[in-house]
C-alpha atoms as a PDB file:
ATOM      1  CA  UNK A   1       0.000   0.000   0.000  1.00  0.00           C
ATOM      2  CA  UNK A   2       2.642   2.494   1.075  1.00  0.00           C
ATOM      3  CA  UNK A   3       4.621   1.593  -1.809  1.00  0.00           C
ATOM      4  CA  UNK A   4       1.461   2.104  -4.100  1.00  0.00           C
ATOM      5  CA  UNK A   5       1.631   5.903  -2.720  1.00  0.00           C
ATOM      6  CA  UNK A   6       4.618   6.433  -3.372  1.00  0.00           C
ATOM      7  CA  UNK A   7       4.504   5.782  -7.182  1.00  0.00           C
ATOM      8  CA  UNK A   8       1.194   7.308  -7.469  1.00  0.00           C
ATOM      9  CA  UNK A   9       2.863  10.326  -6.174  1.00  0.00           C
ATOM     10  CA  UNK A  10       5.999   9.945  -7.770  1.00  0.00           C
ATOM     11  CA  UNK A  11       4.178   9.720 -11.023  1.00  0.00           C
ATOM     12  CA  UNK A  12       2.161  12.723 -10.502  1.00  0.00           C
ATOM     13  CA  UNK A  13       5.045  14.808  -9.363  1.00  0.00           C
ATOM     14  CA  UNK A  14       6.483  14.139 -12.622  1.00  0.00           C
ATOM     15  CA  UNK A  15       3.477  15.104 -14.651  1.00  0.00           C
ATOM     16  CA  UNK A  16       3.259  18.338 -12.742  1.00  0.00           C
ATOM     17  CA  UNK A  17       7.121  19.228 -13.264  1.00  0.00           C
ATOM     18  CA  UNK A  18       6.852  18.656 -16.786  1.00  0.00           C
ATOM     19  CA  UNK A  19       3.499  20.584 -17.342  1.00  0.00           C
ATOM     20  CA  UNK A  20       4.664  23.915 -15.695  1.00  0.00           C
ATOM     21  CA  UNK A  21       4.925  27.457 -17.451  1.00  0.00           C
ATOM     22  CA  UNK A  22       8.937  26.568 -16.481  1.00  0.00           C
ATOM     23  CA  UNK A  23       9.111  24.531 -19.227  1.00  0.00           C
ATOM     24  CA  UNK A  24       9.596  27.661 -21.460  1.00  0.00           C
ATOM     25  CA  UNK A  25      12.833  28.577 -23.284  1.00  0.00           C
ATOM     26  CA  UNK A  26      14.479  30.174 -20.355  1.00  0.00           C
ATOM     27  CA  UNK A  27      18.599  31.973 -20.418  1.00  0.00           C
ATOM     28  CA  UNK A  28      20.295  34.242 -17.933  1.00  0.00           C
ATOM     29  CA  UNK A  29      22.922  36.305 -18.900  1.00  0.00           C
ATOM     30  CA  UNK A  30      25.142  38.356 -16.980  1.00  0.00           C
ATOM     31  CA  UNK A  31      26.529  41.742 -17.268  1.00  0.00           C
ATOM     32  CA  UNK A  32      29.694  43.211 -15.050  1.00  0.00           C
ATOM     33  CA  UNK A  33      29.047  44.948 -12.521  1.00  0.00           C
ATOM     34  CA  UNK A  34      30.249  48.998 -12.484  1.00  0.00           C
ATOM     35  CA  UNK A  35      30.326  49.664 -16.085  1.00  0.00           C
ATOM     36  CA  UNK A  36      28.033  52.376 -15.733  1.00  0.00           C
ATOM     37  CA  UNK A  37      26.118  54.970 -13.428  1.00  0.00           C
ATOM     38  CA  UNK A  38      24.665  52.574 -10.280  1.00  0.00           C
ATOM     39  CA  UNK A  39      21.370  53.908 -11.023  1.00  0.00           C
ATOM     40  CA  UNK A  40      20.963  52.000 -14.659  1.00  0.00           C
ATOM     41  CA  UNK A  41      23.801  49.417 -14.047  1.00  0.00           C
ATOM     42  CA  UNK A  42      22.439  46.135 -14.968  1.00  0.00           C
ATOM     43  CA  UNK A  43      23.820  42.494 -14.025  1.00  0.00           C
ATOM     44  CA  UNK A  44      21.628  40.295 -15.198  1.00  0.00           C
ATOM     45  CA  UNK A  45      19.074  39.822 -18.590  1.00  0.00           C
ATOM     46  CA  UNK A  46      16.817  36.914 -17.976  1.00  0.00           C
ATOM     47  CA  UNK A  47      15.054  36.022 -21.270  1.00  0.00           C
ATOM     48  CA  UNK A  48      11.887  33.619 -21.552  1.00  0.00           C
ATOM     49  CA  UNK A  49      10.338  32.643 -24.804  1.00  0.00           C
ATOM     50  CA  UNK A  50       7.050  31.442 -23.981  1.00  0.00           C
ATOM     51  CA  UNK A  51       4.297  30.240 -25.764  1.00  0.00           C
ATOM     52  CA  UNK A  52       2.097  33.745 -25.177  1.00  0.00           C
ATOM     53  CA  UNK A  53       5.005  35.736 -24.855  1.00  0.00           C
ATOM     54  CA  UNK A  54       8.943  37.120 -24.718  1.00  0.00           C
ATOM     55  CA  UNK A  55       9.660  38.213 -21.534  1.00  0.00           C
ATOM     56  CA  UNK A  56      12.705  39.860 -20.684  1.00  0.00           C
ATOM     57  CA  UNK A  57      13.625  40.560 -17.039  1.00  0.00           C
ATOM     58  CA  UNK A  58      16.533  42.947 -15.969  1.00  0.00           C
ATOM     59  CA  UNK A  59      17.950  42.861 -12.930  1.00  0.00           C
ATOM     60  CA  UNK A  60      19.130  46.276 -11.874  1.00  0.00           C
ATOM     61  CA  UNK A  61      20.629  46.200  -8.953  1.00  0.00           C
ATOM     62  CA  UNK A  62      21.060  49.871  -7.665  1.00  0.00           C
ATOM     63  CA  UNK A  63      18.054  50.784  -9.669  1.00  0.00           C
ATOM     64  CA  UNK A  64      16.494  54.448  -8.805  1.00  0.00           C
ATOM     65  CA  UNK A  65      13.653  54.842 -11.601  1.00  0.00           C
ATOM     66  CA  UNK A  66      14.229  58.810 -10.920  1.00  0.00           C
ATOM     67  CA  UNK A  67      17.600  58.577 -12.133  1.00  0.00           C
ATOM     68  CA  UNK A  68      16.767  56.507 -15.336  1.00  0.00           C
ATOM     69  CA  UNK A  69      15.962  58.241 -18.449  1.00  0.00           C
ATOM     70  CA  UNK A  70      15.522  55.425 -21.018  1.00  0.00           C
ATOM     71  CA  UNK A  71      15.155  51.288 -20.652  1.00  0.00           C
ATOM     72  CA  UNK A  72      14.554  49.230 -23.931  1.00  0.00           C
ATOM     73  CA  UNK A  73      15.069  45.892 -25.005  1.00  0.00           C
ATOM     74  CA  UNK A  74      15.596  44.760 -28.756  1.00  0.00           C
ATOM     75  CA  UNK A  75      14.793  41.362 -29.524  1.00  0.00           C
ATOM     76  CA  UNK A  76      15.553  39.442 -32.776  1.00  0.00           C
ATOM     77  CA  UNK A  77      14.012  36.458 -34.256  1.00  0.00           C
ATOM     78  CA  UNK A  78      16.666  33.560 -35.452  1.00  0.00           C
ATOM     79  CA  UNK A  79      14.275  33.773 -38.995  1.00  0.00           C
ATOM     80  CA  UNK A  80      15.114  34.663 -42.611  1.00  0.00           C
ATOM     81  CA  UNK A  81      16.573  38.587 -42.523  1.00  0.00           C
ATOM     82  CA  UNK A  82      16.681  38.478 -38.342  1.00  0.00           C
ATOM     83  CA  UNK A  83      13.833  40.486 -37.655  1.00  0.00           C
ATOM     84  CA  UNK A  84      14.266  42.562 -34.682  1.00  0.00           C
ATOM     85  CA  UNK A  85      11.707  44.236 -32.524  1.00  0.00           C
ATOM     86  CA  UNK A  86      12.403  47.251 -30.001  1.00  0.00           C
ATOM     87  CA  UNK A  87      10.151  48.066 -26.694  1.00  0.00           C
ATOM     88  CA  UNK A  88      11.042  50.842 -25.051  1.00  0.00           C
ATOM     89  CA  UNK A  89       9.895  53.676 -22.743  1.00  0.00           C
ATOM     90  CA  UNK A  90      11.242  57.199 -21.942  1.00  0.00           C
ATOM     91  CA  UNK A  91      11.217  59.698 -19.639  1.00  0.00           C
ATOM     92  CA  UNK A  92       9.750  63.541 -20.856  1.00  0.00           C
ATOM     93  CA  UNK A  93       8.583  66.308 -18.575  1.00  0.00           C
ATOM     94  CA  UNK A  94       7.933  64.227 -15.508  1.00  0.00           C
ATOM     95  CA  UNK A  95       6.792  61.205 -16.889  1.00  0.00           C
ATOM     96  CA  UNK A  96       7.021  58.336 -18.322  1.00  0.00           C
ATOM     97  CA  UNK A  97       5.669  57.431 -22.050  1.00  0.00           C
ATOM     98  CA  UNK A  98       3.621  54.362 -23.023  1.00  0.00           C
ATOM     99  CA  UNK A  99       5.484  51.367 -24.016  1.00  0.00           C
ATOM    100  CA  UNK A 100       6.258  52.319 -27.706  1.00  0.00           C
ATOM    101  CA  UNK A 101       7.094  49.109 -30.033  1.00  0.00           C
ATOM    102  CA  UNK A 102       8.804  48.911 -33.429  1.00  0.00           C
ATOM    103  CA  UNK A 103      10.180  47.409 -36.232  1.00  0.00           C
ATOM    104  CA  UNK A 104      13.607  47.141 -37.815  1.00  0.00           C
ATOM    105  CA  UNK A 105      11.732  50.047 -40.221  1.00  0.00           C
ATOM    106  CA  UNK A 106      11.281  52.090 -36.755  1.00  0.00           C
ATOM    107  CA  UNK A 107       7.661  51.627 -38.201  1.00  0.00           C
ATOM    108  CA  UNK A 108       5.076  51.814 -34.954  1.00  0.00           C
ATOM    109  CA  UNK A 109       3.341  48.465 -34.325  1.00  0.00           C
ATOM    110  CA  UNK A 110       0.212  49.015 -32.180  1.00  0.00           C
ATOM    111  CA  UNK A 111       0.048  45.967 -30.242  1.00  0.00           C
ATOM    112  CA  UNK A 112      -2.079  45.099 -27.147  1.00  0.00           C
ATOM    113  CA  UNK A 113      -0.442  43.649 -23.954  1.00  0.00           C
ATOM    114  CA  UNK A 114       3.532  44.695 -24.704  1.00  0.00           C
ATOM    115  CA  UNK A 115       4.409  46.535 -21.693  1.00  0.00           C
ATOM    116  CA  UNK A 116       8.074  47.581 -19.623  1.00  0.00           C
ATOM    117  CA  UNK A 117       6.918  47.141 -16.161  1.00  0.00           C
ATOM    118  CA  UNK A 118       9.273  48.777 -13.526  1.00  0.00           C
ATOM    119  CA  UNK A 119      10.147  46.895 -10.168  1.00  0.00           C
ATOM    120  CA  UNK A 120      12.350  47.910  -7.449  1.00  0.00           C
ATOM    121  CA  UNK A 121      15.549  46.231  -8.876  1.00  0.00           C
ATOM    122  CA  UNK A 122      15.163  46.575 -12.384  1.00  0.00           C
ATOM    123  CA  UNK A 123      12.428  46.318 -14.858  1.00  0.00           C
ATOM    124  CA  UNK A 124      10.804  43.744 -16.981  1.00  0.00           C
ATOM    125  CA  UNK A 125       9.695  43.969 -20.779  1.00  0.00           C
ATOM    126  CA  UNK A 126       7.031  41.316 -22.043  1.00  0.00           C
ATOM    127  CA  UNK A 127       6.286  41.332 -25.798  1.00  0.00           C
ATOM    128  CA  UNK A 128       3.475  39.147 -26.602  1.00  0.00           C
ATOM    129  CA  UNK A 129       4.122  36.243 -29.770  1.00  0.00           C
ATOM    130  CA  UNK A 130       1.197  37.684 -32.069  1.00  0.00           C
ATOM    131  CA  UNK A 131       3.009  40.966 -32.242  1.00  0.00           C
ATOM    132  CA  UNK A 132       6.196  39.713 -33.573  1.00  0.00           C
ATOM    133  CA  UNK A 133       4.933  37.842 -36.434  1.00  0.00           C
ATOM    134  CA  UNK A 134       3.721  34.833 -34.536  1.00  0.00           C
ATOM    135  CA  UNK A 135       7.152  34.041 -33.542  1.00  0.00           C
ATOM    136  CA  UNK A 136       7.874  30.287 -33.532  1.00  0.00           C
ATOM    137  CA  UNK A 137      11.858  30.684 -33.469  1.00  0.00           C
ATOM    138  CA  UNK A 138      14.508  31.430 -31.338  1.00  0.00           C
ATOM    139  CA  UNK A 139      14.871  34.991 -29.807  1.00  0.00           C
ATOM    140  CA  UNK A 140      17.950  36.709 -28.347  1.00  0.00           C
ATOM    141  CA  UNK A 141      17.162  40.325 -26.456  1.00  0.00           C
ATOM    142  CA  UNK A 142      19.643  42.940 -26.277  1.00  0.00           C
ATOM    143  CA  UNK A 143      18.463  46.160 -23.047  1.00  0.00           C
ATOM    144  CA  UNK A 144      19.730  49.423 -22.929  1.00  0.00           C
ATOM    145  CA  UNK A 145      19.552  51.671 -20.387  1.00  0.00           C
ATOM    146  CA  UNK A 146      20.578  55.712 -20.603  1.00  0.00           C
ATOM    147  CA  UNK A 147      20.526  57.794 -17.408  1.00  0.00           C
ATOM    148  CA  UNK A 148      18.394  60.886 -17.585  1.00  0.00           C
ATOM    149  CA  UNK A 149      21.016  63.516 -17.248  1.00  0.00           C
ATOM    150  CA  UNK A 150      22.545  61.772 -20.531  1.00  0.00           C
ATOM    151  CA  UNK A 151      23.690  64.345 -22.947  1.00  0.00           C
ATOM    152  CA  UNK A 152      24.523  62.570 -26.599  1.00  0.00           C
ATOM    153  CA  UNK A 153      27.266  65.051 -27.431  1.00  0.00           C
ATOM    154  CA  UNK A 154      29.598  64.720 -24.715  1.00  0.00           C
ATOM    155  CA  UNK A 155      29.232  61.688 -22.430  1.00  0.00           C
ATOM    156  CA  UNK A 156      29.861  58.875 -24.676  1.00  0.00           C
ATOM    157  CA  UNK A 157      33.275  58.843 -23.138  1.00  0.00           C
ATOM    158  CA  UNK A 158      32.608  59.933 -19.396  1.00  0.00           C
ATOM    159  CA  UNK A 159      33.786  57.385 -16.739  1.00  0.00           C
ATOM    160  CA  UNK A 160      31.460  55.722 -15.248  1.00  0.00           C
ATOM    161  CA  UNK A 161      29.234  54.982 -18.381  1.00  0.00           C
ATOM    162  CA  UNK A 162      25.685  56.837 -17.780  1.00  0.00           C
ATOM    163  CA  UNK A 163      24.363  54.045 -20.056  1.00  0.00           C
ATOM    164  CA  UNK A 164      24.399  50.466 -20.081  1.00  0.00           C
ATOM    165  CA  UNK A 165      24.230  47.767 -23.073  1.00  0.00           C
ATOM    166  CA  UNK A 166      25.583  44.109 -22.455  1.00  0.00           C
ATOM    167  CA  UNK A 167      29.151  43.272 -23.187  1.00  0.00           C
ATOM    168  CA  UNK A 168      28.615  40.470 -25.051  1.00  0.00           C
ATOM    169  CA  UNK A 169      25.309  39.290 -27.063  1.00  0.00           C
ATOM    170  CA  UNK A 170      23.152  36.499 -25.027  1.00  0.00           C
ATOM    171  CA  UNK A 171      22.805  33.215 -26.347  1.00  0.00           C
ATOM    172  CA  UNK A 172      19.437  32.303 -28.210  1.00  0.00           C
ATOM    173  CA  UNK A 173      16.627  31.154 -26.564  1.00  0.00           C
ATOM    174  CA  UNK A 174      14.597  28.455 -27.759  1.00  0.00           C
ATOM    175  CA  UNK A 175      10.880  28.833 -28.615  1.00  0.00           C
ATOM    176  CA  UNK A 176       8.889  26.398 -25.973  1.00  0.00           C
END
């Protein structure tokens, strides 16, 4: 009897493991630490290509959403051309804008349910499937962060960086 239990349960352990959202095409990458201003210094990119959605998750640890002027994240499709897609948000006259999505045209795709959500280490970017063509194929995502005291002209080269982009390109991430 108790061994009868014990398989049932074993059994339906399994069933629920493999049947979980986890199951999704998950990566982390990381990101050095002190390459640019605390307040938009990023460590970590967490990328999951679900069966609804991309979500990409960055870990900020320092974060201060009052000293952050722009967060995106650019994801590209492993298809014909590599497709990318940008989400990003930006901060004008004491606020932020809407989640604004676009092509590799910069063309505007109006899309319901893509959204940058910010937390209080970092912020997370979820681009649902049906606005990126579908999407069936791998994705890799790329954030960038700017402070908002960032000034184009001279502080490309200022030490520490008041932006952030990853070293190194993540890995793809396989569709679920």
């Amino acid at each position: 009897m108790v061994r009868r239990i014990c398989v049932l349960l074993a059994a339906v352990g399994a069933a629920v493991a493999l049947a979980s959202p986890a199951s999704a095409g998950t990566r982390s990458v990381p990101d050095p630490r002190g390459d640019a201003v605390a307040a938009v210094d990023f460590t970590k990119v967490k990328v999951t290509n679900g069966k609804k959605a991309v979500r990409v998750r960055v870990v900020i640890p320092r974060f201060r959403r009052s000293k952050a002027g722009f967060v995106s994240v650019t994801v590209s499709r492993k298809a014909k051309g590599l497709p990318f897609y940008q989400l990003s948000r930006e901060h004008r006259r004491n606020a932020w804008t809407k989640p604004r999505l676009v092509d590799e045209a910069a063309k505007p795709i109006r899309c319901r349910g893509d959204r940058v959500r910010f937390r209080s280490n970092g912020f997370v970017a979820r681009i649902p499937q049906r606005c990126i063509d579908d999407n069936r194929k791998k994705v890799v995502a790329l954030p960038t962060t700017f402070a908002r005291d960032f000034d184009v002209e001279t502080d490309f080269d200022a030490e520490p960086y008041p932006y952030d982009v990853p070293d190194r390109r993540g890995r793809w991430v396989r569709y679920r």
